[in-house]
C-alpha atoms as a PDB file:
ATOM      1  CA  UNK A   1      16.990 -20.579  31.464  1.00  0.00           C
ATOM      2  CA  UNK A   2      14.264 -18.031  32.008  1.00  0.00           C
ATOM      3  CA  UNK A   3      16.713 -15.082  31.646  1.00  0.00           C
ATOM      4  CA  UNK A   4      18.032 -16.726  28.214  1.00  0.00           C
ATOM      5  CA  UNK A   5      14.187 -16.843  26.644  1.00  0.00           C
ATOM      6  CA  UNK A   6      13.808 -13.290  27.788  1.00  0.00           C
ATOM      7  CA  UNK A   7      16.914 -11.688  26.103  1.00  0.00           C
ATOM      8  CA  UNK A   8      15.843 -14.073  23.078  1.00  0.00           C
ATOM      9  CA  UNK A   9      12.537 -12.287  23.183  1.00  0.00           C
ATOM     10  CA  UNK A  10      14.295  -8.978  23.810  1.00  0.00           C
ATOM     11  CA  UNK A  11      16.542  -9.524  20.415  1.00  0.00           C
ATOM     12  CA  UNK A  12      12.994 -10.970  18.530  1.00  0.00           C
ATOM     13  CA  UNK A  13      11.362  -7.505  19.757  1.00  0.00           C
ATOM     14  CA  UNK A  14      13.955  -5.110  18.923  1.00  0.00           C
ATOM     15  CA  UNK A  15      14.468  -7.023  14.933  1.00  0.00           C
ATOM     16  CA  UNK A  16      10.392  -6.112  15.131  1.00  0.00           C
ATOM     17  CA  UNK A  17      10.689  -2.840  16.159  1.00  0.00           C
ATOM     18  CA  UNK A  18      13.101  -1.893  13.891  1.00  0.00           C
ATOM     19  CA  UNK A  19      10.740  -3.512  10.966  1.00  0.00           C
ATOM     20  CA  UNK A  20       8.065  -1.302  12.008  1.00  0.00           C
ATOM     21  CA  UNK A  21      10.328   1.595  11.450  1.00  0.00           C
ATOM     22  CA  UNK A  22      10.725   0.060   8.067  1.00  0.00           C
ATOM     23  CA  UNK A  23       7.527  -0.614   7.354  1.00  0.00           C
ATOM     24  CA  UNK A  24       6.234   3.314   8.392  1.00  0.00           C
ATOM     25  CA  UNK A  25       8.981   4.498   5.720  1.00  0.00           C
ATOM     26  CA  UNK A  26       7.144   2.819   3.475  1.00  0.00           C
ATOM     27  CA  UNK A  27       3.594   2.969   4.010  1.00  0.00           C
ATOM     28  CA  UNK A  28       4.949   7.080   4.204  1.00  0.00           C
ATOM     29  CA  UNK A  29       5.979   7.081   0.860  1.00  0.00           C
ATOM     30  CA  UNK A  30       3.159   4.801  -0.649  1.00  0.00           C
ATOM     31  CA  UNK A  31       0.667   7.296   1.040  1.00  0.00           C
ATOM     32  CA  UNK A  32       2.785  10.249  -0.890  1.00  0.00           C
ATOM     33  CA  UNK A  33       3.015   8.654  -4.010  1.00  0.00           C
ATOM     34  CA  UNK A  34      -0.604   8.003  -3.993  1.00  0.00           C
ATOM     35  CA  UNK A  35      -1.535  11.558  -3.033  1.00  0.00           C
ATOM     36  CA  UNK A  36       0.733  12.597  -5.769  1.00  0.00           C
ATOM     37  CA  UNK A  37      -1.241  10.408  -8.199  1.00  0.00           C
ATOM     38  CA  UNK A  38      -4.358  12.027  -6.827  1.00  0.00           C
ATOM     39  CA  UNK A  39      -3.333  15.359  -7.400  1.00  0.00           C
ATOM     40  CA  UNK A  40      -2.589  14.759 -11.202  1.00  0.00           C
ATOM     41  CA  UNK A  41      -5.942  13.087 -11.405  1.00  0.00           C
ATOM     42  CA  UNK A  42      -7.404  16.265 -10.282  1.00  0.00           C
ATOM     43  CA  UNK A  43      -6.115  18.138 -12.845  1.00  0.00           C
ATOM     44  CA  UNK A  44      -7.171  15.724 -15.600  1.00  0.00           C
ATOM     45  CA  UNK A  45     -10.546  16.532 -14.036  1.00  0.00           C
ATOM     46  CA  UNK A  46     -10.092  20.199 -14.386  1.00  0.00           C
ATOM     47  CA  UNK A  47      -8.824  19.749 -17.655  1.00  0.00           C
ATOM     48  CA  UNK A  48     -11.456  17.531 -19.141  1.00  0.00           C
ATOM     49  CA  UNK A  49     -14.341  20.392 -17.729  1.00  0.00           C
ATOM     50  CA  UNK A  50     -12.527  22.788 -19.115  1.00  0.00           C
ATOM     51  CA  UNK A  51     -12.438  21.047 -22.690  1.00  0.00           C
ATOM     52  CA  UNK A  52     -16.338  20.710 -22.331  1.00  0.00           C
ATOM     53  CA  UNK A  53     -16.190  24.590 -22.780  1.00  0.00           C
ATOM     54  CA  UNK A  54     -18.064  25.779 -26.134  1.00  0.00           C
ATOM     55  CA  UNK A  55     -15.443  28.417 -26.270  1.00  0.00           C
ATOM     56  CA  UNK A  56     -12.774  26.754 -26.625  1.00  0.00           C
ATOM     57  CA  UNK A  57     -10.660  27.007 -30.212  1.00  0.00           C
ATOM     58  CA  UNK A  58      -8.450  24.106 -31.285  1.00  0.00           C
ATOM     59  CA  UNK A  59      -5.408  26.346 -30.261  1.00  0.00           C
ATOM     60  CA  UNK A  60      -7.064  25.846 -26.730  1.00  0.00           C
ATOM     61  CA  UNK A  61      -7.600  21.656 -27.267  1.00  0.00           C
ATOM     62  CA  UNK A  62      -4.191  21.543 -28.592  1.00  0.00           C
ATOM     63  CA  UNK A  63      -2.815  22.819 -25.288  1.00  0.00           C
ATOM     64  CA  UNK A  64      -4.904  20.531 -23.180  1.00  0.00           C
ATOM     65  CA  UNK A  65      -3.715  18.032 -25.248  1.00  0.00           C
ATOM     66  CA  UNK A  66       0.252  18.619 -24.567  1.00  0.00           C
ATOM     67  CA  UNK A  67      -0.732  19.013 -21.086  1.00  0.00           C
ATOM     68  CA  UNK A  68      -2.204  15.852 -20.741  1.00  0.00           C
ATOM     69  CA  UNK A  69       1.004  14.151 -22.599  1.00  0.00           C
ATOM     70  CA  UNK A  70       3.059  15.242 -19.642  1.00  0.00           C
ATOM     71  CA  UNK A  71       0.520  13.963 -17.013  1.00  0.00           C
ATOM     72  CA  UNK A  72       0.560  10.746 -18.201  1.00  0.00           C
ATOM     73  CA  UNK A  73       4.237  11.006 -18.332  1.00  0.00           C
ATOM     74  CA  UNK A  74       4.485  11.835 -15.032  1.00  0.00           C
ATOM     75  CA  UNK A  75       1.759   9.738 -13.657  1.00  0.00           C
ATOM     76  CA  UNK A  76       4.197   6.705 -15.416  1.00  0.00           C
ATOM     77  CA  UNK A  77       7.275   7.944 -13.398  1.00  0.00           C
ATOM     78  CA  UNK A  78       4.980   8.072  -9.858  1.00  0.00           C
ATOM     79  CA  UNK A  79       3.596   4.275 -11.221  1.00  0.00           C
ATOM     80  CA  UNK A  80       7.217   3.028 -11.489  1.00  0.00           C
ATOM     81  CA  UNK A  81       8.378   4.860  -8.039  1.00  0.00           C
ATOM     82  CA  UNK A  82      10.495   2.781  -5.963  1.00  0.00           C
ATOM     83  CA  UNK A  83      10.698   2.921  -2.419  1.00  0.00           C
ATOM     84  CA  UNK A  84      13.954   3.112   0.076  1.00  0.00           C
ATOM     85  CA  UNK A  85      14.826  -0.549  -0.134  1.00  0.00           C
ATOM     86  CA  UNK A  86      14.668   0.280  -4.027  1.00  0.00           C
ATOM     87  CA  UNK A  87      11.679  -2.653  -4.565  1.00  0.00           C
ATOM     88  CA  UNK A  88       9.170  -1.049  -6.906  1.00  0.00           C
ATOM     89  CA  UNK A  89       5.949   0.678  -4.894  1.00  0.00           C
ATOM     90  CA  UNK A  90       3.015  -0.705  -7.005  1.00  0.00           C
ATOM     91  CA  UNK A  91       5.010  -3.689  -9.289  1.00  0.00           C
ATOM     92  CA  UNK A  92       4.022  -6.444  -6.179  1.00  0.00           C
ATOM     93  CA  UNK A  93       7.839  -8.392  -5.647  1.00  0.00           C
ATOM     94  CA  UNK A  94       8.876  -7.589  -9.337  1.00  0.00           C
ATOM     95  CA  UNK A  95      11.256  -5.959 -10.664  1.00  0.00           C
ATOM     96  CA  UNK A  96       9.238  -3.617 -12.398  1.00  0.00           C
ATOM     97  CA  UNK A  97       5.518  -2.126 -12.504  1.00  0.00           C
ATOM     98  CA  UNK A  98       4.869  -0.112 -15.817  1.00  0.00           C
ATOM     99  CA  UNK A  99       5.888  -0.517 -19.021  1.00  0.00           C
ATOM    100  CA  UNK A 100       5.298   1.243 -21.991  1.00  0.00           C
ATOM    101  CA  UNK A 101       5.281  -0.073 -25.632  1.00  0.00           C
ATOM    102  CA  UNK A 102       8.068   1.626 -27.714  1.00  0.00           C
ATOM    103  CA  UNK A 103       5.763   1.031 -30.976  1.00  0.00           C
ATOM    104  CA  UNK A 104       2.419   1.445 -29.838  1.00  0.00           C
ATOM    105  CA  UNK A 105       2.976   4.171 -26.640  1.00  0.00           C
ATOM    106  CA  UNK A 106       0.503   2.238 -24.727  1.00  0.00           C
ATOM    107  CA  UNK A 107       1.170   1.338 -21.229  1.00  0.00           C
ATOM    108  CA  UNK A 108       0.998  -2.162 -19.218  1.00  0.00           C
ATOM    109  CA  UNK A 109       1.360  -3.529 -15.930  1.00  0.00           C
ATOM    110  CA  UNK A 110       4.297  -5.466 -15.972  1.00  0.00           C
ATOM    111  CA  UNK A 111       4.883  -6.189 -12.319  1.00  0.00           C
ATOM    112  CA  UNK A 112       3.297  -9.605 -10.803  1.00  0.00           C
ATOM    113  CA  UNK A 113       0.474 -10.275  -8.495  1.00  0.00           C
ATOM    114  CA  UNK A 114       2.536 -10.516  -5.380  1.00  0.00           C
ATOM    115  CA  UNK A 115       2.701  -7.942  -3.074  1.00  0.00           C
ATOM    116  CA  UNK A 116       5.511  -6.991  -0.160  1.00  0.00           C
ATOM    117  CA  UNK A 117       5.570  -7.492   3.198  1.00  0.00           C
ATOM    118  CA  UNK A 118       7.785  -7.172   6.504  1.00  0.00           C
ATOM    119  CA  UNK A 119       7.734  -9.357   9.438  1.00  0.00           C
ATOM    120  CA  UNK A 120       6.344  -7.191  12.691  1.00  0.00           C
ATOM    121  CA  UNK A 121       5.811  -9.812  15.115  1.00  0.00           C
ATOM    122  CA  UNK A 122       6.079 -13.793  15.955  1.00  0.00           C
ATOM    123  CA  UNK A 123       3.221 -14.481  13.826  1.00  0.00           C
ATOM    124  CA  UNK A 124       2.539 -10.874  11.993  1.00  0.00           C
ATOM    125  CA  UNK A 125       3.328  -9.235   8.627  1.00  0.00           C
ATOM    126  CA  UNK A 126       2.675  -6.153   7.351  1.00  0.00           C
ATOM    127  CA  UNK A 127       2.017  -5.480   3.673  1.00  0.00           C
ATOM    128  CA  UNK A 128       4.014  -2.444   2.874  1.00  0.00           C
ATOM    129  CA  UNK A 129       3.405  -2.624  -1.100  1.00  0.00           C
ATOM    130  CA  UNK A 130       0.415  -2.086  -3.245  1.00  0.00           C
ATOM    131  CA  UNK A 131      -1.061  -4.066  -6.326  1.00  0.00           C
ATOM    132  CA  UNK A 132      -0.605  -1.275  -8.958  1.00  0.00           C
ATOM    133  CA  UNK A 133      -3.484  -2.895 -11.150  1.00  0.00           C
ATOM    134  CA  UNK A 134      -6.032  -1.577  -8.577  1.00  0.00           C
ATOM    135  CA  UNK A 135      -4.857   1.931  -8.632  1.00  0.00           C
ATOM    136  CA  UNK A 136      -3.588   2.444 -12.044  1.00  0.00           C
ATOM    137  CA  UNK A 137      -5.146  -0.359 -14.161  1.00  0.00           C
ATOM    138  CA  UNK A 138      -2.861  -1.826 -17.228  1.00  0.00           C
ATOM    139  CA  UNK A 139      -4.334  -5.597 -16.655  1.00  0.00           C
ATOM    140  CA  UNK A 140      -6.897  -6.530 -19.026  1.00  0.00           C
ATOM    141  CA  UNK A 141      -8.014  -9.665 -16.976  1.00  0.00           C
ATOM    142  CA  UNK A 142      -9.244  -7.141 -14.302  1.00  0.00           C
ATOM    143  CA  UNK A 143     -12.477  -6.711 -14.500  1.00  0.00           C
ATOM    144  CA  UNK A 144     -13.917  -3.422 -12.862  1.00  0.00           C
ATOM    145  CA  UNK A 145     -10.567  -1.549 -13.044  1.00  0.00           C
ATOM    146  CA  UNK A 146     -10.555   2.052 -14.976  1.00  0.00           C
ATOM    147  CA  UNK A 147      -6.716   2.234 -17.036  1.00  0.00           C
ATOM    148  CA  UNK A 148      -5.962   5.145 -16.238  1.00  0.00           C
ATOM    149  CA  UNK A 149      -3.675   5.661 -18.760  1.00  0.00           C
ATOM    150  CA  UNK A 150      -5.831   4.859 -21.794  1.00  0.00           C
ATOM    151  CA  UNK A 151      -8.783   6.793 -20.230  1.00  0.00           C
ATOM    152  CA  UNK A 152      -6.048  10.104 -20.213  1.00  0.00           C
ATOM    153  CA  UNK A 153      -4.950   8.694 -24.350  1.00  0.00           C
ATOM    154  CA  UNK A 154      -8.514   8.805 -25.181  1.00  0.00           C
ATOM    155  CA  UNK A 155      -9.199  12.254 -23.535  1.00  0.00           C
ATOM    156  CA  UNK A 156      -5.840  13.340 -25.453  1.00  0.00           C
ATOM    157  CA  UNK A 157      -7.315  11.748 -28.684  1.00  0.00           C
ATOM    158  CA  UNK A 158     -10.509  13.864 -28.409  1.00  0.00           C
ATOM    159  CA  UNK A 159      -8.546  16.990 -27.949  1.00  0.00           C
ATOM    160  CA  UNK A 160      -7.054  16.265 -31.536  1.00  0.00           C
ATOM    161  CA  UNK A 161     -10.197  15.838 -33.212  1.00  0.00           C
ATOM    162  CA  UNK A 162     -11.184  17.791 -35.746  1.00  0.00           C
ATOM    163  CA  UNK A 163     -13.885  19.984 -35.138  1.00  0.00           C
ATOM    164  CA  UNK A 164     -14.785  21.555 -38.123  1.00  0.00           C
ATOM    165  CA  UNK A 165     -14.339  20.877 -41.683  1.00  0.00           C
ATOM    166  CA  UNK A 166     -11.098  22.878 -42.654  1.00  0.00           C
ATOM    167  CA  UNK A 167      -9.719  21.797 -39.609  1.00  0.00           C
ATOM    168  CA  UNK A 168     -10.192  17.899 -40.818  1.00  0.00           C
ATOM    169  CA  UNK A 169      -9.206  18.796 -44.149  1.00  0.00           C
ATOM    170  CA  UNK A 170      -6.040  20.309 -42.339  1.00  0.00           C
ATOM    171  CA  UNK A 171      -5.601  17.185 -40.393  1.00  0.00           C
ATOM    172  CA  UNK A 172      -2.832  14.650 -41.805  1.00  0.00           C
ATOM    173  CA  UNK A 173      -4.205  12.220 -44.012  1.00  0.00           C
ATOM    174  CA  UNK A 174      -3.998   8.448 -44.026  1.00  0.00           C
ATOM    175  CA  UNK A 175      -2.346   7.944 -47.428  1.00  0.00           C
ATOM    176  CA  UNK A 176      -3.429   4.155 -47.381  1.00  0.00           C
ATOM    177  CA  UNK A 177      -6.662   5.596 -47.919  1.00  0.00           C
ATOM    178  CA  UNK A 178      -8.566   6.617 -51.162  1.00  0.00           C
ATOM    179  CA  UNK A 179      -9.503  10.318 -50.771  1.00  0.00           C
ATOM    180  CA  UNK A 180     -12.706   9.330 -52.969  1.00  0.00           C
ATOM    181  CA  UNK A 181     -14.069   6.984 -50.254  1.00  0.00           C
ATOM    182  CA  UNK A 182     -13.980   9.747 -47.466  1.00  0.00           C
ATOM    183  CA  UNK A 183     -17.397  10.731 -47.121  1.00  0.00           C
ATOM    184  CA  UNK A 184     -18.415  14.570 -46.283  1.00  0.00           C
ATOM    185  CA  UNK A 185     -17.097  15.937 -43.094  1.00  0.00           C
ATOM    186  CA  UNK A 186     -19.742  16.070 -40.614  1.00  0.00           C
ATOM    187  CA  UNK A 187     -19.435  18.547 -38.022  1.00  0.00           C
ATOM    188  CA  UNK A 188     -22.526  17.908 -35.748  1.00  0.00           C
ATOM    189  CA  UNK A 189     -21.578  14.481 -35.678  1.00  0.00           C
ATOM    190  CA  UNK A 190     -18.046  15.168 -35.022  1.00  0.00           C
ATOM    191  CA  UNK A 191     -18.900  17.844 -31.954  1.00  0.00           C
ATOM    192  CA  UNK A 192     -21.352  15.030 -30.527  1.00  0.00           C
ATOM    193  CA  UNK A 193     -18.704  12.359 -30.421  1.00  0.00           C
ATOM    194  CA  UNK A 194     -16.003  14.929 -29.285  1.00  0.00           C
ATOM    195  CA  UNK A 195     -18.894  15.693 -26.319  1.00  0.00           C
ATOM    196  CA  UNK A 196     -19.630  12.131 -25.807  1.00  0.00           C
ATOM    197  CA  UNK A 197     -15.645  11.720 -25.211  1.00  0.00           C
ATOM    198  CA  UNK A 198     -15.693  14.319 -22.803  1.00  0.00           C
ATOM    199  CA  UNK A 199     -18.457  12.673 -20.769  1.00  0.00           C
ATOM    200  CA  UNK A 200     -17.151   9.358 -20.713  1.00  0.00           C
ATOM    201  CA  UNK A 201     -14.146  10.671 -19.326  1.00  0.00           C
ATOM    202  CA  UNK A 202     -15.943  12.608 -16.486  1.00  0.00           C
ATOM    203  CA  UNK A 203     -17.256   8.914 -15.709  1.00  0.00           C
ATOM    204  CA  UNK A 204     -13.749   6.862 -15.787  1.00  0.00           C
ATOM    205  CA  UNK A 205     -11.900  10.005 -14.262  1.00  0.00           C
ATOM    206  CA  UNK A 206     -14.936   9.361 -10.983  1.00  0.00           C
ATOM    207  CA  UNK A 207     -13.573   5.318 -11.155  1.00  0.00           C
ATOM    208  CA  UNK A 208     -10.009   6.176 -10.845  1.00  0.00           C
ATOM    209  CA  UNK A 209     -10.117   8.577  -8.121  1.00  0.00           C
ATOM    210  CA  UNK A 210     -11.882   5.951  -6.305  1.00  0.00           C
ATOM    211  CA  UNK A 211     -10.043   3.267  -7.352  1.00  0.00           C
ATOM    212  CA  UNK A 212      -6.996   6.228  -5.647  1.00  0.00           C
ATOM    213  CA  UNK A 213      -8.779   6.551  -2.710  1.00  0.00           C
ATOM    214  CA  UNK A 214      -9.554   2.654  -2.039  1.00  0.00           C
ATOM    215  CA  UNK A 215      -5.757   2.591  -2.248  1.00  0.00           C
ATOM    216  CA  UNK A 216      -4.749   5.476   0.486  1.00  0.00           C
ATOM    217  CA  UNK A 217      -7.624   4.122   2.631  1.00  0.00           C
ATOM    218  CA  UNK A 218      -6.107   0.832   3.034  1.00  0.00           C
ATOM    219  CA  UNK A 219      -2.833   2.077   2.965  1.00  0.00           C
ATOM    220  CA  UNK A 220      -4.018   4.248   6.045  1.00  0.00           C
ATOM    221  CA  UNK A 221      -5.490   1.338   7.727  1.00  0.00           C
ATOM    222  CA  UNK A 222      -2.366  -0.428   7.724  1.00  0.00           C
ATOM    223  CA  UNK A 223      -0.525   2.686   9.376  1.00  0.00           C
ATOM    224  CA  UNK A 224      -2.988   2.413  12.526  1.00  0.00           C
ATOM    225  CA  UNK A 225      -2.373  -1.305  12.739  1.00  0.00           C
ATOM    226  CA  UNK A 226       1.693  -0.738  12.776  1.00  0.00           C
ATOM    227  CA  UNK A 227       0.942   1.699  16.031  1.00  0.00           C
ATOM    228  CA  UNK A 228      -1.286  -0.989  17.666  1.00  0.00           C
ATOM    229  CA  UNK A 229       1.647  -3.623  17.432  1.00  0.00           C
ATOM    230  CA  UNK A 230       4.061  -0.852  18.326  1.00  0.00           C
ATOM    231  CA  UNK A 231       2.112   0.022  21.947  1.00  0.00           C
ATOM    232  CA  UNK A 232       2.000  -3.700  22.288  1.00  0.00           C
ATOM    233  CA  UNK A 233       5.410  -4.027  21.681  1.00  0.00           C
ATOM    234  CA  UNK A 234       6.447  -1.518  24.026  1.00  0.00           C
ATOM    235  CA  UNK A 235       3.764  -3.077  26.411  1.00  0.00           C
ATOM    236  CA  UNK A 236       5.519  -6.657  26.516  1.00  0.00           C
ATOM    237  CA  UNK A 237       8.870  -4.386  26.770  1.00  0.00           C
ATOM    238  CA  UNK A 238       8.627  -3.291  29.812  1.00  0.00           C
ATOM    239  CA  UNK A 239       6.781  -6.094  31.279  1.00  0.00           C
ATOM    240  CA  UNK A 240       9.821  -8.421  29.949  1.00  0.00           C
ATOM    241  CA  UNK A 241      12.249  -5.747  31.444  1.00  0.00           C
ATOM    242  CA  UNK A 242      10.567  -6.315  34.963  1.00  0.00           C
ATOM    243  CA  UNK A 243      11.122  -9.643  34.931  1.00  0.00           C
ATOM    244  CA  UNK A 244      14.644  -9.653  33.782  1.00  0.00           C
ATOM    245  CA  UNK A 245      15.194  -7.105  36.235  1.00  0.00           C
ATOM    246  CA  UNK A 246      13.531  -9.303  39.598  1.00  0.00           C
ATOM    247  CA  UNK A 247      15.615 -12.404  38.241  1.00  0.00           C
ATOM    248  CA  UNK A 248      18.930  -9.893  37.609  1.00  0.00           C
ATOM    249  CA  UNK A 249      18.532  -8.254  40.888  1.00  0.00           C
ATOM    250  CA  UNK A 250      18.100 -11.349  43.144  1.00  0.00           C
ATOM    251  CA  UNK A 251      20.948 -11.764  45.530  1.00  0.00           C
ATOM    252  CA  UNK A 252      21.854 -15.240  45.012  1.00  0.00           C
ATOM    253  CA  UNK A 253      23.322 -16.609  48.368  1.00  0.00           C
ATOM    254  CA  UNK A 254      20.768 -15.015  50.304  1.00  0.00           C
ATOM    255  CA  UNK A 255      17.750 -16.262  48.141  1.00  0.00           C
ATOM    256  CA  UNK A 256      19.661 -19.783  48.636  1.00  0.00           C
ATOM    257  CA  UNK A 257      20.122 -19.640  52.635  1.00  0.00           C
ATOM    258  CA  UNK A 258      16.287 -18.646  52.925  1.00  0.00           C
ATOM    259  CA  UNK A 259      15.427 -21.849  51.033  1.00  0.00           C
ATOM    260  CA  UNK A 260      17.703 -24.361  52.892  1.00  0.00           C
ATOM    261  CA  UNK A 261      15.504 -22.677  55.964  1.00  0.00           C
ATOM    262  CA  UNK A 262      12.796 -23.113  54.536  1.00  0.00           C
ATOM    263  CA  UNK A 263      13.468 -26.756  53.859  1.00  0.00           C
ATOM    264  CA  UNK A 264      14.702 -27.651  57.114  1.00  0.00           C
ATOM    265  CA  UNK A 265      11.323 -26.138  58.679  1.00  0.00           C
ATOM    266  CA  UNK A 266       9.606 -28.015  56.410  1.00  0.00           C
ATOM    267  CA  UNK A 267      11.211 -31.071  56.863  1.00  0.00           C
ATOM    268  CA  UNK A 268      10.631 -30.788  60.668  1.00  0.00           C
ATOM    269  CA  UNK A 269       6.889 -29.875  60.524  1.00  0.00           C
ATOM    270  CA  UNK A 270       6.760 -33.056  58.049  1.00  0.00           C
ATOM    271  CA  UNK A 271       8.419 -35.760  60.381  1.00  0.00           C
ATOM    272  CA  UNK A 272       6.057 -34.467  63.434  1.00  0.00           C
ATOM    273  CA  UNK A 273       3.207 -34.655  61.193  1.00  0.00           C
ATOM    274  CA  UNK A 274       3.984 -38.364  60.574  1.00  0.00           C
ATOM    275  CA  UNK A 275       4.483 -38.969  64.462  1.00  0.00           C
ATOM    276  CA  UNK A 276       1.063 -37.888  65.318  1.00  0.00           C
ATOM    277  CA  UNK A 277      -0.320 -39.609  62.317  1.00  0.00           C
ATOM    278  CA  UNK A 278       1.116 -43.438  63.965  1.00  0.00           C
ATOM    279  CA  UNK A 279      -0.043 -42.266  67.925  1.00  0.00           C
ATOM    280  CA  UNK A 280      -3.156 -44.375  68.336  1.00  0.00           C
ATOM    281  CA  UNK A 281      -5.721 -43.550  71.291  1.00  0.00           C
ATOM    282  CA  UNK A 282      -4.798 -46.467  73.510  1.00  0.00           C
ATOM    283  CA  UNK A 283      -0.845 -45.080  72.890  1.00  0.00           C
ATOM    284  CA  UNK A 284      -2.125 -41.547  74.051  1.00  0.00           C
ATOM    285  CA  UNK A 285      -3.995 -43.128  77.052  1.00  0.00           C
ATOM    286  CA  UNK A 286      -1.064 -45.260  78.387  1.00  0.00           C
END
């Protein structure tokens, strides 16, 4: 009986080791993705300082602009990553994370609220998935959460702005609009919303590198925790492997001969015991 709960245990530990292989894989590649994600953020930074540059032309915006079109693109792709097991990284148990509109562009988390897991030990999960909402935004019920992707939009958006008057005169025109009821192109007041949209975006850019960093923190956390239950693991191993071995290793008929003597000595120190007990001192006497 003893040796069939310890190979039971044995099977339970090696399905848990193996899940902890798993679940390093994955917290690997969530970690990567992330840093990925943090790298592109960087450059929106650089980006965004640069566009706060007087000298800049709107040949100069223009590029920024294009550039941060293919961020966003590619920050979409790392958003909709799916790891080994093909589950997406940051779309919870879904099917999906991101989604954009095909009208509007505009981007929204589509996965659900849940996030994965892998059994590690009797009474232990891991969480090996993260809640994209946290790190990339695209839920308006969040409260606190920077979208990433509309704060890059409205960056791009003030990189198209015209600047000066021939280049809003340049600029396509809205031909719902009555040219009559445009009033006078204001250029101060066009730079000073142009540098307010720069700032703002210095502030949401500090959010979502946080909101990044939050992310790989935990993420990292959770790493440390699968090496604890690892040692331990390996711990209760060899332990179990001792004891399987003393039980494996016992020589059967000579354990069983050493009882019966044991018995029989026992038996005889029992049956004088109970003589003594019934000699009374008159008995002893006589």
């Amino acid at each position: 009986m003893m040796l069939g709960g310890i190979k039971k245990d044995e099977a339970d530990s090696t399905a848990f080791r193996a899940n902890i292989t798993l679940s390093r894989g994955l917290l690997a590649q969530a970690d990567t993705a992330l840093g990925n994600v943090d790298e592109r953020l960087v450059r929106v930074r650089e980006l965004a300082t640069r566009a706060g540059s007087e000298t800049l032309n709107a040949k100069d915006r223009s590029a920024i602009a294009t550039e941060l079109g293919q961020i966003r693109d590619g920050l979409l792709a790392l958003a909709n990553a799916r790891d080994v097991r093909g589950h997406p990284v940051f779309g919870g148990t879904g099917d999906s994370a991101f989604t954009r509109d095909a009208t509007s562009g505009a981007i929204a988390y589509t996965g659900n609220e849940s996030v994965a897991t892998v059994r590690i030990g009797d009474a232990s999960e891991m969480q090996v998935g993260i809640d994209g909402r946290r790190v990339f935004g695209g839920d308006p019920t969040m409260t606190g959460v920077v979208d990433v992707f509309q704060m890059i939009d409205d960056l791009k958006a003030a990189m198209e702005m015209p600047l000066t008057a021939d280049a809003a005169v340049a600029a396509p025109v809205d031909p719902t609009v009555d040219p009559a009821t445009v009033p006078a192109f204001d250029e101060t007041a066009a730079r000073s919303q142009y540098a307010q949209s720069i700032s703002d975006a210095l502030t949401r850019l500090d959010s979502a590198e946080g909101q990044v960093t939050s992310a790989r923190a935990a993420n990292g956390a959770r790493a440390a925790r699968l090496e604890i239950e690892s040692t331990q693991l390996d711990t209760i191993g060899i332990d179990r492997e001792e004891a399987r071995t003393a039980l494996e290793d016992t020589d059967i008929p000579t354990t069983m001969v050493e009882f019966q003597k044991t018995i029989t000595i026992l038996q005889a120190t029992q049956a004088s015991v109970a003589k003594l007990a019934g000699l009374s001192l008159f008995n002893y006497l006589k």
